[in-house]
N, C-alpha and C. Protein backbone atom coordinates (compact mmCIF):
# COMPACT_ATOMS: atom_id res chain seq x y z
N UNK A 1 19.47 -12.62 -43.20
CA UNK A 1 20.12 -12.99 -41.99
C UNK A 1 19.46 -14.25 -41.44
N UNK A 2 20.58 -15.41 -41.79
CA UNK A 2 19.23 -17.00 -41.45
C UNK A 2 20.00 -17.00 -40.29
N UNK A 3 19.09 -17.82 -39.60
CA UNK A 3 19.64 -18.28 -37.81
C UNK A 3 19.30 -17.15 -37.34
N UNK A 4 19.21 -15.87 -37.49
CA UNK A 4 19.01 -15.25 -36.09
C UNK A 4 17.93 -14.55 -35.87
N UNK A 5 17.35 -14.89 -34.58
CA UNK A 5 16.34 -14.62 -34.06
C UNK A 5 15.94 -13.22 -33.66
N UNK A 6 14.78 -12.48 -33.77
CA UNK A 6 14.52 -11.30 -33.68
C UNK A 6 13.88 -11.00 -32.18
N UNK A 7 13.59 -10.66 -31.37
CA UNK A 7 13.34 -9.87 -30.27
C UNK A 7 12.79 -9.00 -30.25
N UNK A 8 11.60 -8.97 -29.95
CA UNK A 8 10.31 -7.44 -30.11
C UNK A 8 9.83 -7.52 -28.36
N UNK A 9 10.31 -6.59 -27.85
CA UNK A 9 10.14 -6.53 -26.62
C UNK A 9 8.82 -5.82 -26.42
N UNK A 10 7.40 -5.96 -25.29
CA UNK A 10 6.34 -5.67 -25.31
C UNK A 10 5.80 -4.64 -24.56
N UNK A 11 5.14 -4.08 -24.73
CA UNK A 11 4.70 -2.66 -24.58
C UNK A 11 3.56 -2.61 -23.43
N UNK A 12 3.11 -3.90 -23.49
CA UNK A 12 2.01 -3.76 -22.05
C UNK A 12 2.34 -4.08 -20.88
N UNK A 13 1.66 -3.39 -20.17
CA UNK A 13 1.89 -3.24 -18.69
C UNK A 13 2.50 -4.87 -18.22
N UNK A 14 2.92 -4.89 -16.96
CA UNK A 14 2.95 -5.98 -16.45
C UNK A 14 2.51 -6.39 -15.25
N UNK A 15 1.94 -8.01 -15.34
CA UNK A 15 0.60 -8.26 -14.53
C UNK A 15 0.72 -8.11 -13.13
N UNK A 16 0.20 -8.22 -12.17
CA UNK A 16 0.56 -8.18 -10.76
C UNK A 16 2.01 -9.09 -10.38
N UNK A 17 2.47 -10.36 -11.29
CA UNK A 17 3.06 -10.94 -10.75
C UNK A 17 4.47 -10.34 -11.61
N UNK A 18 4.18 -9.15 -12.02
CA UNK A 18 5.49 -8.75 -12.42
C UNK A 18 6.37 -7.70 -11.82
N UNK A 19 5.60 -7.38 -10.60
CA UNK A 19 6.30 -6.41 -9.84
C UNK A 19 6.72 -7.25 -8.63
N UNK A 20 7.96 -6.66 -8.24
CA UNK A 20 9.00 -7.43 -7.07
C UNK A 20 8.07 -7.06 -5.48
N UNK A 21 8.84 -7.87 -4.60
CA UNK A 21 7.83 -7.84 -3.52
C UNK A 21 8.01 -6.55 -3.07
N UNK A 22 9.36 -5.69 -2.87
CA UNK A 22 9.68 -4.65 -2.54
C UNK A 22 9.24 -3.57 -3.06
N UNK A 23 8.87 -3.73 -4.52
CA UNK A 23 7.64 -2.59 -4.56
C UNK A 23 6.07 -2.44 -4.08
N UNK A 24 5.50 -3.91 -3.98
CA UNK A 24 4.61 -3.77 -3.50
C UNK A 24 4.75 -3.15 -2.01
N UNK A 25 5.67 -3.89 -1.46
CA UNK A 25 5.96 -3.43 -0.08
C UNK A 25 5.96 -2.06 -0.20
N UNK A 26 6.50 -1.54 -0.39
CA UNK A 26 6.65 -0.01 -0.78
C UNK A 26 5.49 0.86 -0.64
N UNK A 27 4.50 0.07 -1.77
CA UNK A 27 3.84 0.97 -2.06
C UNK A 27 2.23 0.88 -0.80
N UNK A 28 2.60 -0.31 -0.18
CA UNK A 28 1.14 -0.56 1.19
C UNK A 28 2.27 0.17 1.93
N UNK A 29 3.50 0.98 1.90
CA UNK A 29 3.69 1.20 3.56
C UNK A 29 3.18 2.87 3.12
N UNK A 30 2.92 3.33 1.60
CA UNK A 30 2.57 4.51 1.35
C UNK A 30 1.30 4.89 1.79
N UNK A 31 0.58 3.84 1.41
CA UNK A 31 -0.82 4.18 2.04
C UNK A 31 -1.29 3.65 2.94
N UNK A 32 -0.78 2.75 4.22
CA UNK A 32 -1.04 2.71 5.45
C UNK A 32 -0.38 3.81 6.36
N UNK A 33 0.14 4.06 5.61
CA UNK A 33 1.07 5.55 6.59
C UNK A 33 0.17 6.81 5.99
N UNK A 34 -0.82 6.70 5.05
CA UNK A 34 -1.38 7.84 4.81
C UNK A 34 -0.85 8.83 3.95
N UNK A 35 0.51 8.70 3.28
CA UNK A 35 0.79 9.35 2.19
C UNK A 35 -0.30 9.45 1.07
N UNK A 36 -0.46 8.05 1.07
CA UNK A 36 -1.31 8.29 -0.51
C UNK A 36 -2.83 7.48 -0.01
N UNK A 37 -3.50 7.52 -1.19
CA UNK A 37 -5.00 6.69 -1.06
C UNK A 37 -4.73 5.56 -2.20
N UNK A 38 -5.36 4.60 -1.86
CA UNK A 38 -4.69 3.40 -2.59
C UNK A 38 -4.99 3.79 -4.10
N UNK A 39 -5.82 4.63 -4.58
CA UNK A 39 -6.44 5.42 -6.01
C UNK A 39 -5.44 6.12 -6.12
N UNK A 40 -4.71 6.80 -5.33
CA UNK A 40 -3.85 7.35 -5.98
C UNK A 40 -2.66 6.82 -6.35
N UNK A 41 -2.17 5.94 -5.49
CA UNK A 41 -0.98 5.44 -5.73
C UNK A 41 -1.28 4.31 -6.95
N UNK A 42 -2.43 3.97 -7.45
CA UNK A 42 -2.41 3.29 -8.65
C UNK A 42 -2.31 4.35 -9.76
N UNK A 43 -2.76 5.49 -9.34
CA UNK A 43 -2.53 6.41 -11.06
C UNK A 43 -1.02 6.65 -10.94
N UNK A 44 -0.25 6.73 -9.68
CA UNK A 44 0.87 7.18 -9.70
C UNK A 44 2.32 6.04 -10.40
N UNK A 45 1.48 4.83 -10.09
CA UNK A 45 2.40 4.03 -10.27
C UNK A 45 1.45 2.73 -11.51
N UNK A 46 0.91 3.25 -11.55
CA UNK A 46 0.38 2.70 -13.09
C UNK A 46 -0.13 1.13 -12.52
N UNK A 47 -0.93 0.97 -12.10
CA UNK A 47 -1.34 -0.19 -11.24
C UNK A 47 -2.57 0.00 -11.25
N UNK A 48 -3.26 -1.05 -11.12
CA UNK A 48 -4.46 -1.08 -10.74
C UNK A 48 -5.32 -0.99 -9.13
N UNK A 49 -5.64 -0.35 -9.01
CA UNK A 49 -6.66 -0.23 -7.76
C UNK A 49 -7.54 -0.96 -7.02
N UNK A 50 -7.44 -2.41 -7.51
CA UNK A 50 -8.28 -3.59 -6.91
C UNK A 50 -6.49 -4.26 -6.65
N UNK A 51 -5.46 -4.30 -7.54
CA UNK A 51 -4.09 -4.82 -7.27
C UNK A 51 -3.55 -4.56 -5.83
N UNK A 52 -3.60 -3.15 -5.52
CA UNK A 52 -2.92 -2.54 -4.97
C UNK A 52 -3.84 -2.97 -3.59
N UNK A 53 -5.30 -3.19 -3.41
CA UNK A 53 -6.06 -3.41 -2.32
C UNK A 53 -5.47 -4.54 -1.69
N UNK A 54 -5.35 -5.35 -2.87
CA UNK A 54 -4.91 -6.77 -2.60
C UNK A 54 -3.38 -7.14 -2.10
N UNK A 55 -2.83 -6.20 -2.41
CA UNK A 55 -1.57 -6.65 -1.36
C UNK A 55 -1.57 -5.72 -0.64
N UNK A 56 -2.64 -4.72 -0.19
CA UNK A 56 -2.58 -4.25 1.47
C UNK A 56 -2.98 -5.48 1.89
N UNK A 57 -4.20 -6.35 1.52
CA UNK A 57 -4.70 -7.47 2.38
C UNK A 57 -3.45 -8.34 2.74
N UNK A 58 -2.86 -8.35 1.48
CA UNK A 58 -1.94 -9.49 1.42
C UNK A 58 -0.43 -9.16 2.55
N UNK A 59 0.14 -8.13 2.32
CA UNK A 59 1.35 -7.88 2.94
C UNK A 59 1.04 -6.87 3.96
N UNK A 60 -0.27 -5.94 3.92
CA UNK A 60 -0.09 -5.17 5.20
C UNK A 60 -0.27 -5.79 6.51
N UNK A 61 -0.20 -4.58 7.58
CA UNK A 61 -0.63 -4.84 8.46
C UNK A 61 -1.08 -3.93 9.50
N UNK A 62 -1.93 -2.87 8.38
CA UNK A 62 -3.08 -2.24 9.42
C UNK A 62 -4.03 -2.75 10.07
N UNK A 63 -4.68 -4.22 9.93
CA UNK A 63 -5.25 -4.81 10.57
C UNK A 63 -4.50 -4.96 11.96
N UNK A 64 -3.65 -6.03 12.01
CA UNK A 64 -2.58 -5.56 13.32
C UNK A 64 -2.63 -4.50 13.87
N UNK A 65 -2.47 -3.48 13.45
CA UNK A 65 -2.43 -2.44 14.09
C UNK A 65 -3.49 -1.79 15.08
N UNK A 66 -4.62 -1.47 13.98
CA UNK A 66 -5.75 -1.62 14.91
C UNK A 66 -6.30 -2.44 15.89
N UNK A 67 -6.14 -3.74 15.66
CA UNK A 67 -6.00 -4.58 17.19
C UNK A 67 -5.10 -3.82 18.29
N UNK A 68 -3.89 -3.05 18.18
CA UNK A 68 -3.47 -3.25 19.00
C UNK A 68 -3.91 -1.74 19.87
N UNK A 69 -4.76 -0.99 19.16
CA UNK A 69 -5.31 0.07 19.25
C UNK A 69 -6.70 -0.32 19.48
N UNK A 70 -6.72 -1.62 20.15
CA UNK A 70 -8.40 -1.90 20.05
C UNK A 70 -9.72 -1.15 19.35
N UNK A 71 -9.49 -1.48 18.48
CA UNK A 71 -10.22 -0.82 17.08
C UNK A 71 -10.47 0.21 16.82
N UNK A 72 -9.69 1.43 17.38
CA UNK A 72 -9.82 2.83 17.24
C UNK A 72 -8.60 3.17 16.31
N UNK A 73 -9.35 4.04 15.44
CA UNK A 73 -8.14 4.58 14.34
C UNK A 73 -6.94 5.45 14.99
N UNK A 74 -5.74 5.93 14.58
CA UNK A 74 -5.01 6.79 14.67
C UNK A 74 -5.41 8.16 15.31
N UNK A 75 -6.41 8.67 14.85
CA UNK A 75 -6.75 9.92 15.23
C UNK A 75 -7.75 9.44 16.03
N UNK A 76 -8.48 8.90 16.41
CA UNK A 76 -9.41 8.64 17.68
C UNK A 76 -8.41 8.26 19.13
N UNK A 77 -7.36 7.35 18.28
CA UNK A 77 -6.49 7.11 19.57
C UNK A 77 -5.44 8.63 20.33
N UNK A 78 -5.36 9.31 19.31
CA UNK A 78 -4.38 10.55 19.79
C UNK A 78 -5.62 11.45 20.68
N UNK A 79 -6.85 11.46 20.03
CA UNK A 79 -7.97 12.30 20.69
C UNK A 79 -7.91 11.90 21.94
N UNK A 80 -8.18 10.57 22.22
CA UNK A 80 -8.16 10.23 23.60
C UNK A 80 -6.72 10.26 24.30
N UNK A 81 -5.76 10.38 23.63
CA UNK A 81 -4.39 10.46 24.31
C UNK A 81 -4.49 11.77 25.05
N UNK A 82 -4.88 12.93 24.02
CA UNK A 82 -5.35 14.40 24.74
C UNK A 82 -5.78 14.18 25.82
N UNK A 83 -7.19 13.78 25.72
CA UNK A 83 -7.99 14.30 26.64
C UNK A 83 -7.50 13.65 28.17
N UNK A 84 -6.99 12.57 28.21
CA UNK A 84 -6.19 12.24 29.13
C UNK A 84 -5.02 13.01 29.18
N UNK A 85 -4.46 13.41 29.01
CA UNK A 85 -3.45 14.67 29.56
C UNK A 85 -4.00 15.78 29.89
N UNK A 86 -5.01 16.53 29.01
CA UNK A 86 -5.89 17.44 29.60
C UNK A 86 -6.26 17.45 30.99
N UNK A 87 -6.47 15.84 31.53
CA UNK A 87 -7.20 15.90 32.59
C UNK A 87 -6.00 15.65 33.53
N UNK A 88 -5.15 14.70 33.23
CA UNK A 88 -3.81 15.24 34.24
C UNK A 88 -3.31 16.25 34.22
N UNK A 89 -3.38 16.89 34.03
CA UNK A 89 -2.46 18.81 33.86
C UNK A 89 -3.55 19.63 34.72
């Protein structure tokens, strides 16, 4: 068969720049929301775990967040949400 070209499609992973933005997106809103730990969501989704850090840096925005929570996490901020109702009631 002359002229035609063969096609062996490849079996290894693909590099960070081969996943669309919407999965990355995806996968920082999994573990800023606390579904997953960024370790897990790399075994889950076959990624690497320094990758996956890097576009929380890159596309999240739990940093934001905590600013706007002046640097208290989620659960420190609800603790004190309590105890201020505690004390109004």
């Amino acid at each position: 068969m002359k002229g035609k070209k063969t096609i062996t499609l490849s079996t290894k992973k693909p590099t960070y720049q081969g996943y669309s933005y919407a999965f990355k997106v995806a996968i920082v809103d999994q573990v800023e929301n606390g579904q997953l730990s960024a370790n897990q969501a790399a075994k889950m989704y076959d990624v690497s775990p320094s990758g996956i850090r890097k576009w929380i840096k890159k596309y999240g925005n739990l940093d934001q967040k905590l600013l706007g929570l002046k640097g208290k996490s989620p659960k420190q901020e609800i603790a004190e949400l309590k105890r201020k109702l505690a004390k109004t009631e």
